[in-house]
PDB file of N, CA and C in Angstrom:
ATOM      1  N   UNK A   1    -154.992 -37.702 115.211  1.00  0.00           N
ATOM      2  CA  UNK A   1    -155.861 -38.743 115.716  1.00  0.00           C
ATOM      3  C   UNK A   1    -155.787 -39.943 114.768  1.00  0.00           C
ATOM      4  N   UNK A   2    -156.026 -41.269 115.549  1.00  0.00           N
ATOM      5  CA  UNK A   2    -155.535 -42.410 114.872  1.00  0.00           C
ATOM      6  C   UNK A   2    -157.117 -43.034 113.813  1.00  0.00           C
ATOM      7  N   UNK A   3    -157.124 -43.545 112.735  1.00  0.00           N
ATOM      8  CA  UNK A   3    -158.324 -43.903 111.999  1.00  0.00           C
ATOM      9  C   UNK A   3    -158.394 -44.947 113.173  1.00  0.00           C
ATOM     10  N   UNK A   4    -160.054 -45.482 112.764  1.00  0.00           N
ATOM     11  CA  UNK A   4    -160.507 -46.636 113.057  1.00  0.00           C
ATOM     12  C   UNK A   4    -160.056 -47.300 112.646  1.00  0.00           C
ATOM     13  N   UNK A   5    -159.568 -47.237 111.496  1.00  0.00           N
ATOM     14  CA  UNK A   5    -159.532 -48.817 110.859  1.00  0.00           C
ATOM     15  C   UNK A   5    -157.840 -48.969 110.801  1.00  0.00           C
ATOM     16  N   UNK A   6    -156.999 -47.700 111.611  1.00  0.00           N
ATOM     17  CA  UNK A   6    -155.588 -48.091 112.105  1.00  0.00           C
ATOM     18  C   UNK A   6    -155.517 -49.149 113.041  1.00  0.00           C
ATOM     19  N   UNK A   7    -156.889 -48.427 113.589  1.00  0.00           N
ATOM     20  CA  UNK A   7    -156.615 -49.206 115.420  1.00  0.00           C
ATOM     21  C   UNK A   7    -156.972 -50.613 115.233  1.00  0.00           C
ATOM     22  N   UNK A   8    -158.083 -50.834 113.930  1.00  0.00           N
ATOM     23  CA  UNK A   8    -158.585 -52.212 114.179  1.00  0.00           C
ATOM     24  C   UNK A   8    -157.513 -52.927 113.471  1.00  0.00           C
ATOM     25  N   UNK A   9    -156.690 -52.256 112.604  1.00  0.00           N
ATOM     26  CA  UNK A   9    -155.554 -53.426 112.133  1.00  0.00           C
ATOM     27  C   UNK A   9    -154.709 -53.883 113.303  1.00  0.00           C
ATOM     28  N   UNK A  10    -153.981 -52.749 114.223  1.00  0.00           N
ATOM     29  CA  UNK A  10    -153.770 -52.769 115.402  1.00  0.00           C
ATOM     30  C   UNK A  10    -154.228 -54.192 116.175  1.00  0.00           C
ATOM     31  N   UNK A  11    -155.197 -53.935 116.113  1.00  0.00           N
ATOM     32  CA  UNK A  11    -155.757 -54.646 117.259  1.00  0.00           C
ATOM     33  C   UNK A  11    -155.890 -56.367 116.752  1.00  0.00           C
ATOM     34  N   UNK A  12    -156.301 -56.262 115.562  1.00  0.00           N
ATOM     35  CA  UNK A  12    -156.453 -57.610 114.759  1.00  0.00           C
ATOM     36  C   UNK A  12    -155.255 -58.431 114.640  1.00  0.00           C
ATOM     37  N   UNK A  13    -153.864 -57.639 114.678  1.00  0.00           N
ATOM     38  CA  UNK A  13    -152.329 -58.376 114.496  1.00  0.00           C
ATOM     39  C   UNK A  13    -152.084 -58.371 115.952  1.00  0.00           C
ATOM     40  N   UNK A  14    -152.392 -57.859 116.987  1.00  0.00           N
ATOM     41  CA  UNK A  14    -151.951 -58.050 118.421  1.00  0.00           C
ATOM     42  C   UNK A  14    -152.448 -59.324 119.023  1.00  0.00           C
ATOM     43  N   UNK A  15    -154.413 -59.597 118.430  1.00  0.00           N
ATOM     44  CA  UNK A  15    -155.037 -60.615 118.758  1.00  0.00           C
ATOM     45  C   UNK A  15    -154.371 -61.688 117.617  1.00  0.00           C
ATOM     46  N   UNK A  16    -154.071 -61.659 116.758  1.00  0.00           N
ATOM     47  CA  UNK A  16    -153.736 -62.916 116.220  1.00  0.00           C
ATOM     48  C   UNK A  16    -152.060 -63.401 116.532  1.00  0.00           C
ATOM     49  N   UNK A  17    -150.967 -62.138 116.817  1.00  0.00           N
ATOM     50  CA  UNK A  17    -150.020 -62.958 117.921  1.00  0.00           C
ATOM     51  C   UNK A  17    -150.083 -63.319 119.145  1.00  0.00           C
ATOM     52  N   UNK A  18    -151.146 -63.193 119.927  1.00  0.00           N
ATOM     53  CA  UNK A  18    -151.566 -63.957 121.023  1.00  0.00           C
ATOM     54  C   UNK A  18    -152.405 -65.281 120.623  1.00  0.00           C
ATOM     55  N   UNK A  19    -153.018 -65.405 119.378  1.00  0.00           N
ATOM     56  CA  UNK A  19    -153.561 -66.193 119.591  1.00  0.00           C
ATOM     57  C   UNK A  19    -152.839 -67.381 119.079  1.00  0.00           C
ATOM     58  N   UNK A  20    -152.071 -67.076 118.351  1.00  0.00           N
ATOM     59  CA  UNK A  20    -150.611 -68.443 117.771  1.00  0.00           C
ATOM     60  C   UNK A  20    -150.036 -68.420 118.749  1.00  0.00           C
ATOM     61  N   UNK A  21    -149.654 -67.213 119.697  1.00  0.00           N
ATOM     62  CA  UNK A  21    -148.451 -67.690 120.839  1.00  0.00           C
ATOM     63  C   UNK A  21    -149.331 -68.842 121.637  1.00  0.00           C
ATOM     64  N   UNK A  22    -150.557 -68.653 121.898  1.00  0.00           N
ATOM     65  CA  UNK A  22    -151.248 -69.231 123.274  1.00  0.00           C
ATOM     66  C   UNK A  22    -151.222 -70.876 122.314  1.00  0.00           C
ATOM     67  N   UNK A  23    -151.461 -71.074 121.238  1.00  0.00           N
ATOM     68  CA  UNK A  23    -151.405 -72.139 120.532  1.00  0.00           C
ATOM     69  C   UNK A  23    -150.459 -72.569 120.729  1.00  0.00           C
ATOM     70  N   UNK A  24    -149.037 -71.911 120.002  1.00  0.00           N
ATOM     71  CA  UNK A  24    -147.600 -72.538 120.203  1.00  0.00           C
ATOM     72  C   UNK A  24    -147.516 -73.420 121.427  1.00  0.00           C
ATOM     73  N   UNK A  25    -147.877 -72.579 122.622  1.00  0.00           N
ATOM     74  CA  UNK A  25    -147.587 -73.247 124.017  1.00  0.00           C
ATOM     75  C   UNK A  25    -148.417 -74.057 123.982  1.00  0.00           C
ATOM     76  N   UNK A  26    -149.574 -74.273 123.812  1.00  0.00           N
ATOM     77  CA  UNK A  26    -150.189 -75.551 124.325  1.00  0.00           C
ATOM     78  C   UNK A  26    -150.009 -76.251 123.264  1.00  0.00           C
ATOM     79  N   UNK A  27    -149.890 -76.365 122.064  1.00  0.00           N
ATOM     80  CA  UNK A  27    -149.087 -77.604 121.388  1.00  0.00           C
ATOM     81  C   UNK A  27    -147.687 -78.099 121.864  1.00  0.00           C
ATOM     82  N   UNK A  28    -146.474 -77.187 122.170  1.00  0.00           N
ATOM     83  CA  UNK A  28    -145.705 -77.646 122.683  1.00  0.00           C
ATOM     84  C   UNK A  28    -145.748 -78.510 124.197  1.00  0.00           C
ATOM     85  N   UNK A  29    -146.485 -77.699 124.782  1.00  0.00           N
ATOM     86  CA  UNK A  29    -147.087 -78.860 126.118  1.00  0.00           C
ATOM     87  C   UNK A  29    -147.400 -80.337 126.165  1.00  0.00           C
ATOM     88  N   UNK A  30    -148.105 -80.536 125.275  1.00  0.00           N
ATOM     89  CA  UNK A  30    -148.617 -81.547 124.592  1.00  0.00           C
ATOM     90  C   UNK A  30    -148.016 -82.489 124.080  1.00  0.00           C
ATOM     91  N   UNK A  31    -146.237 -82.044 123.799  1.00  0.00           N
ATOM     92  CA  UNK A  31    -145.543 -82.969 122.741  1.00  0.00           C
ATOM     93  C   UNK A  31    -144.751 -83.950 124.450  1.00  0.00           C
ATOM     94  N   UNK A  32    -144.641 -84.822 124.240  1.00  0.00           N
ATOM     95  CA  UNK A  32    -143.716 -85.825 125.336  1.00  0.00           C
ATOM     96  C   UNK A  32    -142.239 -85.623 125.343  1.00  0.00           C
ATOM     97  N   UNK A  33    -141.936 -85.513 126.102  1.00  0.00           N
ATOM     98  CA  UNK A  33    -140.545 -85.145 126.021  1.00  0.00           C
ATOM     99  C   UNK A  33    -139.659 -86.549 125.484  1.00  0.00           C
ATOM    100  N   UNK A  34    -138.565 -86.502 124.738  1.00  0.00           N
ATOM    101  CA  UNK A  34    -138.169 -87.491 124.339  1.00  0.00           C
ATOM    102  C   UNK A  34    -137.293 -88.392 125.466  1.00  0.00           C
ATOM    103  N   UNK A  35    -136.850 -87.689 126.386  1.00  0.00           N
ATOM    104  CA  UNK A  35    -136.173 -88.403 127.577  1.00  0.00           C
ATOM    105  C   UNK A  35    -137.372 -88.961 127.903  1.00  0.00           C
ATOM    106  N   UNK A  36    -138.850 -89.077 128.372  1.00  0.00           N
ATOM    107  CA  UNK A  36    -139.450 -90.195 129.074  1.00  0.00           C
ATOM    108  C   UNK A  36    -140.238 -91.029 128.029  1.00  0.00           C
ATOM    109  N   UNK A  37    -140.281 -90.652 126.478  1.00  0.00           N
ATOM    110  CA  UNK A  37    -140.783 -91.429 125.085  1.00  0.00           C
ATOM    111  C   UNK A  37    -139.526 -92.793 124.652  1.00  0.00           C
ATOM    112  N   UNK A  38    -138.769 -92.488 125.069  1.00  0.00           N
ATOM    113  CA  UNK A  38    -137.935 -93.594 124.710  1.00  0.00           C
ATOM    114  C   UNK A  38    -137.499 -94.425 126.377  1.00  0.00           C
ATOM    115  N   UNK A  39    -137.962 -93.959 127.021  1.00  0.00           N
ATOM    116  CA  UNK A  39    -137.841 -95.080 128.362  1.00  0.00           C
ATOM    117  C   UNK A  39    -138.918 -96.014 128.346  1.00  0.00           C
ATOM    118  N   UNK A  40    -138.604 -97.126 129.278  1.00  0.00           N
ATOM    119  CA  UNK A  40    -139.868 -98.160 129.254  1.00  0.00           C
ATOM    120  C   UNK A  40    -140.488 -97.864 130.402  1.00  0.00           C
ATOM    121  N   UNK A  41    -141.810 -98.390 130.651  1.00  0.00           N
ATOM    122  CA  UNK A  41    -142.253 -98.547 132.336  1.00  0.00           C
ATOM    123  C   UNK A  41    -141.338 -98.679 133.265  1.00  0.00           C
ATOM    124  N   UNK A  42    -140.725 -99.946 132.609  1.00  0.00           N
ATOM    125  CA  UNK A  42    -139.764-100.311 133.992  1.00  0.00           C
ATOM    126  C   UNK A  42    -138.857 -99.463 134.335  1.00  0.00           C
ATOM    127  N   UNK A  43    -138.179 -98.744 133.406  1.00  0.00           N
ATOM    128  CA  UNK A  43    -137.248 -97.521 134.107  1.00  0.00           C
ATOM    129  C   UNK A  43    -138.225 -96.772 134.577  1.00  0.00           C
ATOM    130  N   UNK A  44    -138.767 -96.029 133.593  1.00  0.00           N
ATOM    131  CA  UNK A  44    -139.733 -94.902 134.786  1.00  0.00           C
ATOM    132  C   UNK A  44    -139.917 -95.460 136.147  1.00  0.00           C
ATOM    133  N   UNK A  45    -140.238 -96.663 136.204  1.00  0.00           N
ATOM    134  CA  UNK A  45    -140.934 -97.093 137.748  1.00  0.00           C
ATOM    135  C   UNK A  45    -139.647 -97.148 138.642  1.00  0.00           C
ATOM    136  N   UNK A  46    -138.650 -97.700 138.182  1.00  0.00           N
ATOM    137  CA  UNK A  46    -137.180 -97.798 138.844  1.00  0.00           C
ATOM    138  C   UNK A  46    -136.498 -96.456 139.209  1.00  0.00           C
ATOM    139  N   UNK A  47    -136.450 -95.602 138.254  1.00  0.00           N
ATOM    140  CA  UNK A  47    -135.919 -93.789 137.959  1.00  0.00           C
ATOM    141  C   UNK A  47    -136.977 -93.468 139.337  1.00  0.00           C
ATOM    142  N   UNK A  48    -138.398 -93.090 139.304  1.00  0.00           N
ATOM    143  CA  UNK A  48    -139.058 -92.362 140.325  1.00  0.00           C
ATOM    144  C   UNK A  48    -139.724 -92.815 141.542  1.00  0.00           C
ATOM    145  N   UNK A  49    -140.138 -94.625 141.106  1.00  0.00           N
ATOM    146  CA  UNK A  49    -140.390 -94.696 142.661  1.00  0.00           C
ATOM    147  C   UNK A  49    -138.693 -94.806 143.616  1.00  0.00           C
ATOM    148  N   UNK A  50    -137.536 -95.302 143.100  1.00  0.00           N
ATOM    149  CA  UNK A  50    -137.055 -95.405 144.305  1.00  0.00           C
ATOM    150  C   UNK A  50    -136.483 -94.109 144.215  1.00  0.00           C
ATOM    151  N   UNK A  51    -136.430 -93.024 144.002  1.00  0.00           N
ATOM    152  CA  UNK A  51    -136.187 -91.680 144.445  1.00  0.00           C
ATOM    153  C   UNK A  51    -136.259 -91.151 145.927  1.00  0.00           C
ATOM    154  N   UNK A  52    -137.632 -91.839 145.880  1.00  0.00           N
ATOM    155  CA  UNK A  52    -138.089 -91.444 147.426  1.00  0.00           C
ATOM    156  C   UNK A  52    -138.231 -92.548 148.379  1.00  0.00           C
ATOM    157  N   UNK A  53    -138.234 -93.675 148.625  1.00  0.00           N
ATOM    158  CA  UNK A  53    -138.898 -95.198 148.400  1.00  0.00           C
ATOM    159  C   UNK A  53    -138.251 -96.290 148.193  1.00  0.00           C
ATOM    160  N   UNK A  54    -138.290 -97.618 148.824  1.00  0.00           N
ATOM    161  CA  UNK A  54    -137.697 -98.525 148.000  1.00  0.00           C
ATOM    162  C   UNK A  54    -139.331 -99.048 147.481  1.00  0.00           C
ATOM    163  N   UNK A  55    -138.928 -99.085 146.017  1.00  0.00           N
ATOM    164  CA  UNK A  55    -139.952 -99.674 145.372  1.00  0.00           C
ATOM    165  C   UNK A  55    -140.852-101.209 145.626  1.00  0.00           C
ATOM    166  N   UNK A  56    -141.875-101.293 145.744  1.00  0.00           N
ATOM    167  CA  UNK A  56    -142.321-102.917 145.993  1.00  0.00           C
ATOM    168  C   UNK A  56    -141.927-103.561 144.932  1.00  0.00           C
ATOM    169  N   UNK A  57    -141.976-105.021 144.988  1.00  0.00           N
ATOM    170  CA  UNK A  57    -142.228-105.534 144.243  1.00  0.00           C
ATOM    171  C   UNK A  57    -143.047-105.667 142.705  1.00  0.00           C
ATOM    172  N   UNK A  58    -143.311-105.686 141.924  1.00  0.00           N
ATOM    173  CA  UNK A  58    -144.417-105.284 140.997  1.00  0.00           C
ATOM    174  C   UNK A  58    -145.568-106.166 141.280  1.00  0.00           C
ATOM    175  N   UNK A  59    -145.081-107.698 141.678  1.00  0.00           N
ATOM    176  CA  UNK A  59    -146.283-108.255 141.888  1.00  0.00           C
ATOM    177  C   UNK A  59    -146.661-108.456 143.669  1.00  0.00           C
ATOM    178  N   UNK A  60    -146.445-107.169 144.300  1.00  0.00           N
ATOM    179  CA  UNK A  60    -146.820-107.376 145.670  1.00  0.00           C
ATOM    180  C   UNK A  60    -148.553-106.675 145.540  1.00  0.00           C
ATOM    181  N   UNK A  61    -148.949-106.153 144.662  1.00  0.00           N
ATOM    182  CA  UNK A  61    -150.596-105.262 144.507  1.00  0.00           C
ATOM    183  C   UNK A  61    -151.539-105.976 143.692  1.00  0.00           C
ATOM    184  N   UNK A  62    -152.988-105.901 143.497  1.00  0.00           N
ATOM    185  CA  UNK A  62    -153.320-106.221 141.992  1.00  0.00           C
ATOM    186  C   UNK A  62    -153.281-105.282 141.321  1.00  0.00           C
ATOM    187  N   UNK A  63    -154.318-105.175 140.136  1.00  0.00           N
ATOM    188  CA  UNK A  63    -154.219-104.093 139.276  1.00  0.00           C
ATOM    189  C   UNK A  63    -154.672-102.884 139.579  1.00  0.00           C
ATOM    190  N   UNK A  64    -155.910-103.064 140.491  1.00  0.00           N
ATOM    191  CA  UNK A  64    -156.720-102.266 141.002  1.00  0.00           C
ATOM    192  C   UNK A  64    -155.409-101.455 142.253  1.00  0.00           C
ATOM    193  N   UNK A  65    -155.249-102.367 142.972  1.00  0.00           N
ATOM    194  CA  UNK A  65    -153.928-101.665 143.847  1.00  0.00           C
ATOM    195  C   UNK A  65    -153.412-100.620 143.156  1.00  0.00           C
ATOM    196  N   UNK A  66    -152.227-101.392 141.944  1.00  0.00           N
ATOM    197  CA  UNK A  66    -151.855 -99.912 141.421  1.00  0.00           C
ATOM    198  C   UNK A  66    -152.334 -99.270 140.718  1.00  0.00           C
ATOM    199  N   UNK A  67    -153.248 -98.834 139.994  1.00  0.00           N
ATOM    200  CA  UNK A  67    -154.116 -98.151 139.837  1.00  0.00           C
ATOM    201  C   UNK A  67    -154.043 -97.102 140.759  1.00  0.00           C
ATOM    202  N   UNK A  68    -154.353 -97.127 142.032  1.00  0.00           N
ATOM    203  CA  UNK A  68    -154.584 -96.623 143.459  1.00  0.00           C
ATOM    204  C   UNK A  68    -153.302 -96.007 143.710  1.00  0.00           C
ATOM    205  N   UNK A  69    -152.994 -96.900 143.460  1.00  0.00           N
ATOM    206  CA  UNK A  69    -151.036 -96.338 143.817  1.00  0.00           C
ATOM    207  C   UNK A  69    -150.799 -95.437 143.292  1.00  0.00           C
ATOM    208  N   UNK A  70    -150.635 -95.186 141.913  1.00  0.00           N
ATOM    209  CA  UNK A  70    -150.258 -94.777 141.185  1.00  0.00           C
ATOM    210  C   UNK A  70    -151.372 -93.060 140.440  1.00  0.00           C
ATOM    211  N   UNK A  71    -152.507 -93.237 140.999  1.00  0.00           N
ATOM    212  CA  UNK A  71    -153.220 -92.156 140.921  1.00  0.00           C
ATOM    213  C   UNK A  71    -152.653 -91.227 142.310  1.00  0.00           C
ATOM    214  N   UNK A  72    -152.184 -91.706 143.394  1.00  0.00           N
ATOM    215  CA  UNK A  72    -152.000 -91.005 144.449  1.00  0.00           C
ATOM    216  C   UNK A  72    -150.790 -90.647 143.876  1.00  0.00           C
ATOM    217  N   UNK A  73    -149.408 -90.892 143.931  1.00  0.00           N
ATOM    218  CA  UNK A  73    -148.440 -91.330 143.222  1.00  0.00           C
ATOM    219  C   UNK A  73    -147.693 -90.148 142.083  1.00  0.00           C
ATOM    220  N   UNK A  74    -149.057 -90.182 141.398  1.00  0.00           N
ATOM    221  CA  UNK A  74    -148.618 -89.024 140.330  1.00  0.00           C
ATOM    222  C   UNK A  74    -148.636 -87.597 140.687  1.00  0.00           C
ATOM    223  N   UNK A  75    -149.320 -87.477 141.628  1.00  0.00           N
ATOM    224  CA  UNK A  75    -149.034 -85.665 142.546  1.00  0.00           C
ATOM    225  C   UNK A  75    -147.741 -86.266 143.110  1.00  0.00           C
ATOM    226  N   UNK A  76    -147.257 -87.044 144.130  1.00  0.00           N
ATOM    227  CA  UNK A  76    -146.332 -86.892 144.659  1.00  0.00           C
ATOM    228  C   UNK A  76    -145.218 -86.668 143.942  1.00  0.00           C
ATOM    229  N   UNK A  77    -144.887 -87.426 143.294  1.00  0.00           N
ATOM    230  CA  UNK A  77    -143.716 -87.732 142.081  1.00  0.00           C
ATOM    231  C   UNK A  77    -143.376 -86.583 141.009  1.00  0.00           C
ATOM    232  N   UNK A  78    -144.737 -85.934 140.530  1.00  0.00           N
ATOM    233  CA  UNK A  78    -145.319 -85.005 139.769  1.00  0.00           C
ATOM    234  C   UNK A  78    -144.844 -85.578 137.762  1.00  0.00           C
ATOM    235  N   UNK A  79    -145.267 -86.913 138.108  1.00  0.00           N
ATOM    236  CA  UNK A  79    -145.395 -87.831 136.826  1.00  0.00           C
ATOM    237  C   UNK A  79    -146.424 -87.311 136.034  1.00  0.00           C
ATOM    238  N   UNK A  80    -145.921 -87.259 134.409  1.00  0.00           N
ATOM    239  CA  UNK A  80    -146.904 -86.887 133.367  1.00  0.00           C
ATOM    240  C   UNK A  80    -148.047 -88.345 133.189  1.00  0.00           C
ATOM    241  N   UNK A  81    -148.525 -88.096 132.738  1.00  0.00           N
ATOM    242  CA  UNK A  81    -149.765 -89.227 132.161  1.00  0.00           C
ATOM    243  C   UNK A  81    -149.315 -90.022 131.581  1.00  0.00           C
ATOM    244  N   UNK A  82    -147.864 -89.968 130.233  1.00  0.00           N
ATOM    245  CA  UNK A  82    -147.386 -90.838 130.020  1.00  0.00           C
ATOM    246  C   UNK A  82    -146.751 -91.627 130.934  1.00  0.00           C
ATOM    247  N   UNK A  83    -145.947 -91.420 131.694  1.00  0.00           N
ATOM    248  CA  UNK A  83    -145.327 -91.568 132.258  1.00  0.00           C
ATOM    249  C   UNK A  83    -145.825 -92.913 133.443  1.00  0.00           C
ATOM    250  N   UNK A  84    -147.218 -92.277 133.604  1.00  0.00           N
ATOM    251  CA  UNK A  84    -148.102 -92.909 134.382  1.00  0.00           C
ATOM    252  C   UNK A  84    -148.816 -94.516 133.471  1.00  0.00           C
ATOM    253  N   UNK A  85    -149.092 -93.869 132.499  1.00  0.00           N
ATOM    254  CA  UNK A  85    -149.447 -94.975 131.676  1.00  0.00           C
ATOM    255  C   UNK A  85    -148.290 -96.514 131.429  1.00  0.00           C
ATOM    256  N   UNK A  86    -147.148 -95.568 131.321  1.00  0.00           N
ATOM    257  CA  UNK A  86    -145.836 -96.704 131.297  1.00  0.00           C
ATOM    258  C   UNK A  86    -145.457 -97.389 132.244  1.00  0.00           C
ATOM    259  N   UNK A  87    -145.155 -96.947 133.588  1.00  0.00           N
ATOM    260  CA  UNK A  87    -145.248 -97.595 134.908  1.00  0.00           C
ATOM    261  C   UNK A  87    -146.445 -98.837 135.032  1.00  0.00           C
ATOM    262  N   UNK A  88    -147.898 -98.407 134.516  1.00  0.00           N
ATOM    263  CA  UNK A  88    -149.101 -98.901 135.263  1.00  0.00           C
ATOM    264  C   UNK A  88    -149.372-100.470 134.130  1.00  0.00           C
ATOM    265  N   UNK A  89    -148.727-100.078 132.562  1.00  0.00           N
ATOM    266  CA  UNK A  89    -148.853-101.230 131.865  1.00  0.00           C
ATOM    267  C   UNK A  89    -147.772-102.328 132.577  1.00  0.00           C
ATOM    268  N   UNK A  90    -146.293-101.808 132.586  1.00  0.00           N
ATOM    269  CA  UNK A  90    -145.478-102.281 133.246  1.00  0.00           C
ATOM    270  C   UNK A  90    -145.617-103.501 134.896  1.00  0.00           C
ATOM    271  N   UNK A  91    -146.287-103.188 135.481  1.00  0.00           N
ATOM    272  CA  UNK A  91    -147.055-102.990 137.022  1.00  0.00           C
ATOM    273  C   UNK A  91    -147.989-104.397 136.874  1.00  0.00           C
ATOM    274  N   UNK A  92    -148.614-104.286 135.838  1.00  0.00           N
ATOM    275  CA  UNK A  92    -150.106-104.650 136.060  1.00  0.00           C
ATOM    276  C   UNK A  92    -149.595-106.138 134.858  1.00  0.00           C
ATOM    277  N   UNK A  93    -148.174-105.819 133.957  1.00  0.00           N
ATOM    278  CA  UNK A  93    -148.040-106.769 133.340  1.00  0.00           C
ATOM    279  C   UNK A  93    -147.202-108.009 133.971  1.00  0.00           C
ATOM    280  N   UNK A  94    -147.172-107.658 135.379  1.00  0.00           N
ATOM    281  CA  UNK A  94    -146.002-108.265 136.210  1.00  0.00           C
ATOM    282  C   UNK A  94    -146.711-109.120 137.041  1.00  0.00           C
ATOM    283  N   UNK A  95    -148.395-108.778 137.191  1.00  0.00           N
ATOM    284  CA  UNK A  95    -149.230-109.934 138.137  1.00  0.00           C
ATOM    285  C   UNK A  95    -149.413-110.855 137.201  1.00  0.00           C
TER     286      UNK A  95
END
């Protein structure tokens, strides 16, 4: 039969490699990928809206427009936040 205090070492090194793995991943989540950190708005906006789309103009919306746009936009596309942020400075620096 196993001691208690086998099982709780056991148990104490099982919970603490889950608890760095679950860390690892969500820090790595977190980091931006360097393919969309070194693009500007304007590619991002060029790269994903015309994917699907011919892109408008930048100054066919106001800000509020894309805003709008671009909150709908980011499910479709399935754009990160950066990503979103770069397009929308881009966008909004064009009215």
């Amino acid at each position: 039969m196993k001691s208690f205090k086998h099982i709780f070492n056991v148990n104490f090194i099982l919970t603490f490699i889950c608890i760095a793995g679950i860390i690892s991943i969500v820090s790595q989540g977190c980091k931006v990928p360097e393919a969309i950190a070194n693009k500007s708005g304007a590619q991002l906006w060029g790269e994903n809206c015309n994917r699907c789309h011919n892109a408008p103009d930048p100054r066919t919306y106001s800000d509020n427009q894309w805003d709008a746009a671009l909150e709908h936009m980011r499910t479709k596309a399935l754009l990160t936040d950066v990503e979103v942020k770069k397009v929308l400075i881009f966008l909004k620096s064009s009215n």
